[in-house]
C-alpha atoms as a PDB file:
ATOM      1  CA  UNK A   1     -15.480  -3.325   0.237  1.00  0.00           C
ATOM      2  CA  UNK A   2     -18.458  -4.148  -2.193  1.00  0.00           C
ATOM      3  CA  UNK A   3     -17.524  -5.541  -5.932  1.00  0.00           C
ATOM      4  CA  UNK A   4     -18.970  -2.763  -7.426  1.00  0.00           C
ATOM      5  CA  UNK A   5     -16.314  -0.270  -4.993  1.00  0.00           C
ATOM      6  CA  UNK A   6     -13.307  -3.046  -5.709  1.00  0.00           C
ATOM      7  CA  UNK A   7     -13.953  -2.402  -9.401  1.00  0.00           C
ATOM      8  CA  UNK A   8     -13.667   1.175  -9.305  1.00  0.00           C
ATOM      9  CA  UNK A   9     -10.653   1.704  -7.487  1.00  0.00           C
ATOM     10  CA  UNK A  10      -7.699   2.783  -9.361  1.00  0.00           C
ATOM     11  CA  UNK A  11      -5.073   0.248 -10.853  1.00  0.00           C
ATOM     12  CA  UNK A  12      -1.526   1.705 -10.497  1.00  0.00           C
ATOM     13  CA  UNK A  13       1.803   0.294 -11.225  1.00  0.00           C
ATOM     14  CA  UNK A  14       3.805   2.337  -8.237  1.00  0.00           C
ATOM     15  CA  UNK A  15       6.226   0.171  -6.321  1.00  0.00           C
ATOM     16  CA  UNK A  16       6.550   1.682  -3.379  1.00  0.00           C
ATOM     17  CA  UNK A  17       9.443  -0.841  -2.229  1.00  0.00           C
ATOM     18  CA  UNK A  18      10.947  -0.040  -5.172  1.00  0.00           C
ATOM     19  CA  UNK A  19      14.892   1.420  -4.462  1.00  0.00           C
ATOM     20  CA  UNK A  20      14.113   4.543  -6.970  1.00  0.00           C
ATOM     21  CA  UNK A  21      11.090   5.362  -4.683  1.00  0.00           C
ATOM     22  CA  UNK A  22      13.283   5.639  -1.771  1.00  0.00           C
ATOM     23  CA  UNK A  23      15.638   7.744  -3.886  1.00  0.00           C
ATOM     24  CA  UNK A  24      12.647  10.558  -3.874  1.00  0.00           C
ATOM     25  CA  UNK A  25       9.103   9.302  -2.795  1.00  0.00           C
ATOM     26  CA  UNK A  26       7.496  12.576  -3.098  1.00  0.00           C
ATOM     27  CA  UNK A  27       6.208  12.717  -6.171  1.00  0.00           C
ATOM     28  CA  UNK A  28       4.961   8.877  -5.843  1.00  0.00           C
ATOM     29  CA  UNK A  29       3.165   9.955  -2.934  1.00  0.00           C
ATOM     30  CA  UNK A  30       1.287  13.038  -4.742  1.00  0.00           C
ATOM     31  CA  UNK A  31       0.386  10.496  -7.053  1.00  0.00           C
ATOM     32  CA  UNK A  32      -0.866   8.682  -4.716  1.00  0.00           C
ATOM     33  CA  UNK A  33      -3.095  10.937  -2.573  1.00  0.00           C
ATOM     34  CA  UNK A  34      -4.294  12.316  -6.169  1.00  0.00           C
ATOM     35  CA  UNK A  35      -5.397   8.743  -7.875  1.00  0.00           C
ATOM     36  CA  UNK A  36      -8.461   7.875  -5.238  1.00  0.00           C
ATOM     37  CA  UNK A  37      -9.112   7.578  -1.258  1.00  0.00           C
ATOM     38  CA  UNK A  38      -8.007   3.429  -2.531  1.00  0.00           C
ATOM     39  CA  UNK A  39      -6.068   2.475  -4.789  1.00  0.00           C
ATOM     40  CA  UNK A  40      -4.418  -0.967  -5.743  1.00  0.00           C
ATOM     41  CA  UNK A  41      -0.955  -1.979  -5.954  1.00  0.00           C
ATOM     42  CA  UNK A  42      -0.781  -4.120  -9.014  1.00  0.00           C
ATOM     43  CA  UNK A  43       2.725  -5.473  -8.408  1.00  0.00           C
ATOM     44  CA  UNK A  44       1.729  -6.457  -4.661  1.00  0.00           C
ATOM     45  CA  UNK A  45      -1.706  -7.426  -5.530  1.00  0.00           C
ATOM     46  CA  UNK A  46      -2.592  -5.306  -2.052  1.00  0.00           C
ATOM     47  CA  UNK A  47      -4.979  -2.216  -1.911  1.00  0.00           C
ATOM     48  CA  UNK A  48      -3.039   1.077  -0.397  1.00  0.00           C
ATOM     49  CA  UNK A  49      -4.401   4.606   1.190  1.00  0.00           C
ATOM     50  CA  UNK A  50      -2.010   7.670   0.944  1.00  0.00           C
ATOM     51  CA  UNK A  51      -4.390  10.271   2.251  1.00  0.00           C
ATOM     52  CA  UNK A  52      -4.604  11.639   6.151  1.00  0.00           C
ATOM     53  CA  UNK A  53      -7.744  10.660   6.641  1.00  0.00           C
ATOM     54  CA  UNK A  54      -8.060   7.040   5.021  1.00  0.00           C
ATOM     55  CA  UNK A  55      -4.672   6.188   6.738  1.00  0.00           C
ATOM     56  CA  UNK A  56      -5.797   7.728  10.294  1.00  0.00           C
ATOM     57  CA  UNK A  57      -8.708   5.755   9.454  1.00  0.00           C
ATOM     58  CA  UNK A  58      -6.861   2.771   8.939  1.00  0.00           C
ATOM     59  CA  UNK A  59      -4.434   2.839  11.782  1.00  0.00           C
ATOM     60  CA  UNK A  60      -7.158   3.638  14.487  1.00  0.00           C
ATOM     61  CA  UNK A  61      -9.511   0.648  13.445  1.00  0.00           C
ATOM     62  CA  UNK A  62      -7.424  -2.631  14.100  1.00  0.00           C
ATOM     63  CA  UNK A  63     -10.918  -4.998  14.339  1.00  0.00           C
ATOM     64  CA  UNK A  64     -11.363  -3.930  10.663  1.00  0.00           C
ATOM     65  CA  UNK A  65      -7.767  -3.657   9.382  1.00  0.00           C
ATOM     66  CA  UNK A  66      -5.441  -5.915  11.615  1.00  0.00           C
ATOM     67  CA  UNK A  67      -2.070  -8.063  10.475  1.00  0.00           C
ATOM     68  CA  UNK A  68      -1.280 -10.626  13.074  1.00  0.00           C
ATOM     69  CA  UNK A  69       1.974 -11.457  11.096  1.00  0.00           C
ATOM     70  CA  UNK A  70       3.188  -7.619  11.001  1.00  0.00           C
ATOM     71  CA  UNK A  71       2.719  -4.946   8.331  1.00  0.00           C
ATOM     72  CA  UNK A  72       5.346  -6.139   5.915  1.00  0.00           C
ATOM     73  CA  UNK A  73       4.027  -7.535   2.226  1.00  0.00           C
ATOM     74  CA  UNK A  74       6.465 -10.440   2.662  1.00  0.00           C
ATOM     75  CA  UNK A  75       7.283 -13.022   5.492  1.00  0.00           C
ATOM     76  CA  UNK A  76      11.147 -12.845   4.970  1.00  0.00           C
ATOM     77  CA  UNK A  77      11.540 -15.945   7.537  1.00  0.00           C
ATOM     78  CA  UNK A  78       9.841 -18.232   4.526  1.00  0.00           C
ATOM     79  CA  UNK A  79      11.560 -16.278   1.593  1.00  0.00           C
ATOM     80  CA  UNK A  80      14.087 -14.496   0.107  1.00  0.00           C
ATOM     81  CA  UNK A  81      13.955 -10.422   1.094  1.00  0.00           C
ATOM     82  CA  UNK A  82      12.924  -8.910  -2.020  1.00  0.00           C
ATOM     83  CA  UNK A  83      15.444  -5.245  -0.780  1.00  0.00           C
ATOM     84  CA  UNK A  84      18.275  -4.710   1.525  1.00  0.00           C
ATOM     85  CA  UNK A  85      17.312  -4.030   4.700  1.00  0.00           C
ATOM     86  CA  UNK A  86      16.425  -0.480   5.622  1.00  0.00           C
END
């Protein structure tokens, strides 16, 4: 991703770790799909996709977008879980 495409992606302030987002995700998700193909997750300091195609894209392109460490934002096995477990 260019500078110039970082800076336009949208800033949101959805948790999606968050325990009311498990209490009903959907409308976090519609907002979401609706904010941009990319958006970034302020509290996580992470970029996210919610939309078919940029997450098919995403999952069928590990030399691009790969985690050697697994796809969690945290490495519980250095600090304290942040939830319960699911």
């Amino acid at each position: 991703m260019t500078a110039t495409e970082a800076a336009s992606v949208p800033h949101l302030d959805v948790d999606p770790f968050a325990l009311e987002f498990f209490a009903d995700p959907f409308p976090t998700h519609e907002r979401l799909r609706e904010a941009a193909p990319v958006v970034y997750l302020d509290k996580w300091n992470v970029y996210g996709v919610a939309r078919y195609a940029e997450v098919h894209a995403v999952l069928n392109d590990p030399a691009t977008f790969c985690s050697s460490r697994g796809v969690g934002l945290s490495d519980f096995s250095k600090e304290k879980p942040w939830r319960p477990a699911s």
